[in-house]
N, C-alpha and C. Protein backbone atom coordinates (compact mmCIF):
# COMPACT_ATOMS: atom_id res chain seq x y z
N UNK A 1 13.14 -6.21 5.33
CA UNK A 1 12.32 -5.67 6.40
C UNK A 1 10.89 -6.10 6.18
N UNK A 2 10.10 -6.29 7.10
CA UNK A 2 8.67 -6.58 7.21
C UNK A 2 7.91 -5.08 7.31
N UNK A 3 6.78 -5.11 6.05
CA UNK A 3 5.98 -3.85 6.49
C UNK A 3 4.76 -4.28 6.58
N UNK A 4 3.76 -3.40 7.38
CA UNK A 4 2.21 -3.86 7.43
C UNK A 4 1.44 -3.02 7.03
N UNK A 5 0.87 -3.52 6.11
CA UNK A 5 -0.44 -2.29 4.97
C UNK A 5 -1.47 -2.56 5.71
N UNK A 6 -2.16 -1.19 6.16
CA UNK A 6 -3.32 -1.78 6.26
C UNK A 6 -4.15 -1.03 4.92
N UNK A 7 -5.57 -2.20 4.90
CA UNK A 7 -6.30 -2.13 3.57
C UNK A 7 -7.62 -1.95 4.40
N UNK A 8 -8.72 -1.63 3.10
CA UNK A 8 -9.78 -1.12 3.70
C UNK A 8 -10.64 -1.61 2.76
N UNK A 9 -11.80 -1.27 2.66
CA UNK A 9 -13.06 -1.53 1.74
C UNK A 9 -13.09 -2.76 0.57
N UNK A 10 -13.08 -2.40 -0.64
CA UNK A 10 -12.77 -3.47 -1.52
C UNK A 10 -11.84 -4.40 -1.50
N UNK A 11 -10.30 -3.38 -1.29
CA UNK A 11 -9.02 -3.61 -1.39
C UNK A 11 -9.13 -5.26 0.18
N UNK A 12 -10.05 -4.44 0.85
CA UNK A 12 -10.39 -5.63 1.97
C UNK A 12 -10.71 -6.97 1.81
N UNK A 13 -12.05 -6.70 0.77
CA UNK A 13 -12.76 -7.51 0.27
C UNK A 13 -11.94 -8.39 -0.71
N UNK A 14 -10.97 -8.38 -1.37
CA UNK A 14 -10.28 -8.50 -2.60
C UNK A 14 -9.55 -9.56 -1.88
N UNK A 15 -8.83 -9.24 -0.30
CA UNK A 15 -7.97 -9.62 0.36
C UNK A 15 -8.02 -10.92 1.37
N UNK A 16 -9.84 -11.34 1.23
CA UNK A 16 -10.26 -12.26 1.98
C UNK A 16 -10.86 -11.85 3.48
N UNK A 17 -10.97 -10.53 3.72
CA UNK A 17 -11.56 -9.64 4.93
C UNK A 17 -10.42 -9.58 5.68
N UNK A 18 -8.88 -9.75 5.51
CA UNK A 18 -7.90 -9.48 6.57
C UNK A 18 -7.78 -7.68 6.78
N UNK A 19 -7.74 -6.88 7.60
CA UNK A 19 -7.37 -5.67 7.68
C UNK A 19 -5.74 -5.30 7.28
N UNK A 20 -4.80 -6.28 7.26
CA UNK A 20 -3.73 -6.23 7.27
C UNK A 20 -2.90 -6.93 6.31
N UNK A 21 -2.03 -6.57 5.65
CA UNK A 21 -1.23 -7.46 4.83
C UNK A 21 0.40 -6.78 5.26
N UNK A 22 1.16 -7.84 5.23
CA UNK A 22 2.37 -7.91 5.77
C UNK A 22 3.44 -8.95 4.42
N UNK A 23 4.22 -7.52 4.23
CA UNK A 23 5.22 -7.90 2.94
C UNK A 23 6.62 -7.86 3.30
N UNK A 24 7.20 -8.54 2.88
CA UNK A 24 9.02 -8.68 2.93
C UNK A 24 9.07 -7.91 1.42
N UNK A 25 10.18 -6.65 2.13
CA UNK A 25 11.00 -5.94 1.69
C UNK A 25 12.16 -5.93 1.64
N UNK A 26 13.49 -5.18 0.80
CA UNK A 26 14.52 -5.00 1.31
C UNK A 26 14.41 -4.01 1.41
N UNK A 27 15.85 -3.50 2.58
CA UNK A 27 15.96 -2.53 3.37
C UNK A 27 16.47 -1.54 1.97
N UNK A 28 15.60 -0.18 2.31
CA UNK A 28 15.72 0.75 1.61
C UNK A 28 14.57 0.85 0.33
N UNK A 29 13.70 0.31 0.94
CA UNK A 29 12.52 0.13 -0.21
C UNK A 29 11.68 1.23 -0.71
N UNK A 30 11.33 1.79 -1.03
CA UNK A 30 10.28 2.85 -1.96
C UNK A 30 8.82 2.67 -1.82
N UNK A 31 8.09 3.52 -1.62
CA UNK A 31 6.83 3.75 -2.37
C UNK A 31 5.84 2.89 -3.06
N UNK A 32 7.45 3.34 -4.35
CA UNK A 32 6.82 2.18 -6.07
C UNK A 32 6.64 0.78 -5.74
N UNK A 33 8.18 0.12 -4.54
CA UNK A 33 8.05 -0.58 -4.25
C UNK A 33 7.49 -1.55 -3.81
N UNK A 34 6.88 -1.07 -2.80
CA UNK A 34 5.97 -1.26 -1.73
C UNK A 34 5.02 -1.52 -2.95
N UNK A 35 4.27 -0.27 -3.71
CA UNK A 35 3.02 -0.96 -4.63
C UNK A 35 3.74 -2.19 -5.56
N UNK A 36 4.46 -2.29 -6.35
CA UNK A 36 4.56 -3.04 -6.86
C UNK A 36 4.86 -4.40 -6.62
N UNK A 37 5.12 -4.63 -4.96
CA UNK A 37 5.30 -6.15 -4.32
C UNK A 37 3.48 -6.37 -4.26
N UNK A 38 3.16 -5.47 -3.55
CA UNK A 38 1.82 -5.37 -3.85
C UNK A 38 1.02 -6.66 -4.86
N UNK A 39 0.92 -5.92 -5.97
CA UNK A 39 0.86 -6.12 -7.13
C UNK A 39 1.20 -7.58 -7.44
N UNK A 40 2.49 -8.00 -6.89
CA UNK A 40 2.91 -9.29 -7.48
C UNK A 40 2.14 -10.20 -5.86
N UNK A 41 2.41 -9.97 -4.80
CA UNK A 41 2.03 -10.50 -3.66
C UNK A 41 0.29 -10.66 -3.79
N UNK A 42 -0.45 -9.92 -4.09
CA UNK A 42 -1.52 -9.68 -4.15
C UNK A 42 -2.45 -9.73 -5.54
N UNK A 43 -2.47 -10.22 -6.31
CA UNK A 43 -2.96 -10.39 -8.04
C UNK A 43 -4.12 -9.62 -8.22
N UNK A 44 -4.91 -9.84 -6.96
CA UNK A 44 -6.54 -9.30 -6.87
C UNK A 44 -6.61 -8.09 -6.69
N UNK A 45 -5.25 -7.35 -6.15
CA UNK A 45 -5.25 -5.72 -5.95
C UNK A 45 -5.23 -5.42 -7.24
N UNK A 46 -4.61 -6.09 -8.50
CA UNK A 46 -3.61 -5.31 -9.17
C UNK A 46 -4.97 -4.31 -10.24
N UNK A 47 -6.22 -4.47 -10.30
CA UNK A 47 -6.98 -3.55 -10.65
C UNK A 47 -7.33 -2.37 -10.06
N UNK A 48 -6.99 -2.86 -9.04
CA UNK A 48 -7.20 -1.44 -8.11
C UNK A 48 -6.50 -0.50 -7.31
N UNK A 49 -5.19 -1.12 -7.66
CA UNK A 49 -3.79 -0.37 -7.14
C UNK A 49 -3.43 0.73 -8.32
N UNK A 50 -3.43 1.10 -9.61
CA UNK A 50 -3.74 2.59 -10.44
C UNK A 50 -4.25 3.52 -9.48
N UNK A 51 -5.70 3.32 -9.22
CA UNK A 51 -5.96 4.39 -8.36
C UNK A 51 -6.45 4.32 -6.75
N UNK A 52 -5.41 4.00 -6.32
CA UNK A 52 -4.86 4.04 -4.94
C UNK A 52 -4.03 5.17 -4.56
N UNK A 53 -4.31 5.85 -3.53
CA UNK A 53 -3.09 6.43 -2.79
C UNK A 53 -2.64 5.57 -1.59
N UNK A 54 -1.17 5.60 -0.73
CA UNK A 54 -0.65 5.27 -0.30
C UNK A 54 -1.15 6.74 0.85
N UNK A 55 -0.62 5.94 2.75
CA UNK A 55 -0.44 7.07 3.17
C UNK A 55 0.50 6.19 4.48
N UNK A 56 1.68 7.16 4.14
CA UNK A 56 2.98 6.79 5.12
C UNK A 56 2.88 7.70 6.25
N UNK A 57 2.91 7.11 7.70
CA UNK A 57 2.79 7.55 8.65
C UNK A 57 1.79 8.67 8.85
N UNK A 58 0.67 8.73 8.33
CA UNK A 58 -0.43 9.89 8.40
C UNK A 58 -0.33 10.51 7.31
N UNK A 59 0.41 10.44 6.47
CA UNK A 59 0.19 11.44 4.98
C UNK A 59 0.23 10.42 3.56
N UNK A 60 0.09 11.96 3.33
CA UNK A 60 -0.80 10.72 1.79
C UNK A 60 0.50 10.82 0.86
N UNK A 61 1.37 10.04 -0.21
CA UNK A 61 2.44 10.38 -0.71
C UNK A 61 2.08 10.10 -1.86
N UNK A 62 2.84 10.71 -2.99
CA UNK A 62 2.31 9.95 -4.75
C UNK A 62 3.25 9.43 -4.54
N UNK A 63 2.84 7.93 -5.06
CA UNK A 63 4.41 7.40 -5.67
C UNK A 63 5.07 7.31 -6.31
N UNK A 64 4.47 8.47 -7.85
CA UNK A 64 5.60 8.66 -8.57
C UNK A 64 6.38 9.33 -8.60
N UNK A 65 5.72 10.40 -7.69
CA UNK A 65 6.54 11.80 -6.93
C UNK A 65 7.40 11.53 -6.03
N UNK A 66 7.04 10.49 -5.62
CA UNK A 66 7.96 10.03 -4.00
C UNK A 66 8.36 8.66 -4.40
N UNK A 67 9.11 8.23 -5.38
CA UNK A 67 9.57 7.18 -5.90
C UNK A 67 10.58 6.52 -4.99
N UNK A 68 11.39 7.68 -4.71
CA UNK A 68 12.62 7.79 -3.60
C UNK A 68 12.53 7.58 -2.46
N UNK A 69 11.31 8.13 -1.62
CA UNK A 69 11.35 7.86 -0.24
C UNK A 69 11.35 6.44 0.05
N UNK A 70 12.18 6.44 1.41
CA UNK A 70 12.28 5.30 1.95
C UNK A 70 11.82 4.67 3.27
N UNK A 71 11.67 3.42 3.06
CA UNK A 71 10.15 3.24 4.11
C UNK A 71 11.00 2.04 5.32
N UNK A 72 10.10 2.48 6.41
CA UNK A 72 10.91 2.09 7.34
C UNK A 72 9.58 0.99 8.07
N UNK A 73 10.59 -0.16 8.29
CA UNK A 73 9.51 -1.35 9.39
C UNK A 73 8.10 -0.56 9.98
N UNK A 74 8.97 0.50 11.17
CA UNK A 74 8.12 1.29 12.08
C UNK A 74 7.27 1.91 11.66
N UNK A 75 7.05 2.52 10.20
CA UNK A 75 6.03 3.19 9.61
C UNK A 75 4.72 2.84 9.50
N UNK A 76 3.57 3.40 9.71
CA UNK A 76 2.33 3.44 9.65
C UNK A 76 1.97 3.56 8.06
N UNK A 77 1.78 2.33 7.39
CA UNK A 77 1.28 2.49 5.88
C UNK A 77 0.15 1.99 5.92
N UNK A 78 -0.95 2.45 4.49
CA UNK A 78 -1.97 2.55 4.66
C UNK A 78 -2.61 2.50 2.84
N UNK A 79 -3.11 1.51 2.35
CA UNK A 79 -3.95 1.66 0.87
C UNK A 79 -4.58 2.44 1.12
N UNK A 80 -5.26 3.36 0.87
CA UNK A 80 -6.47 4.23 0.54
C UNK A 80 -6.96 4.18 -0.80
N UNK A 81 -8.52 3.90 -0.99
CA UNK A 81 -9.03 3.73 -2.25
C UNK A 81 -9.86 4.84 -2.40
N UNK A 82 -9.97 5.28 -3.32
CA UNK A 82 -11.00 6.87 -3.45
C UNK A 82 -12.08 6.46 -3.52
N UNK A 83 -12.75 6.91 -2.71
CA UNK A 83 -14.53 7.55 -2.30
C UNK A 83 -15.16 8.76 -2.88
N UNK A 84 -16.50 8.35 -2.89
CA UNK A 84 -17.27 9.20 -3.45
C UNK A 84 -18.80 9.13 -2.53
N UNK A 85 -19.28 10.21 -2.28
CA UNK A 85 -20.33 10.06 -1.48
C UNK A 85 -20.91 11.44 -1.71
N UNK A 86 -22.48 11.73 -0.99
CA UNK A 86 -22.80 12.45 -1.16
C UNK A 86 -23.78 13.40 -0.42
């Protein structure tokens, strides 16, 4: 299955300014998954994917907690990198 991350800030910057990255999965893929194609698809994330959250269809998921869930084409995924402001 094809999924589409969208990325933001650094994770942007890291990425060549695309908003979007689009990975081949197999069907029944995970979370972990998803980060860890990441990871191999992407080399320049891999410092900054530790502290990332993920957020599937509007929510935010851990992925070690949610190792299991399974992610679907249609889903709305999303890197989120933590902010700090003030």
């Amino acid at each position: 299955m094809l999924v589409r991350v969208q990325i933001f800030a650094q994770a942007k910057e890291f990425c060549g300014g695309v908003s979007f990255l689009e990975l081949s999965l197999p069907e029944g893929a995970s979370v972990s998954q998803l980060r860890d194609e990441l990871g191999a698809s992407y080399p320049t994330l891999l410092a900054l994917l530790p502290a990332c959250r993920f957020a599937v269809s509007l929510e935010f998921v851990e992925v070690e907690l949610e190792s299991t869930r399974i992610l679907s084409e249609h889903f709305e995924i999303a890197l989120i990198q933590p902010v700090s402001g003030g």
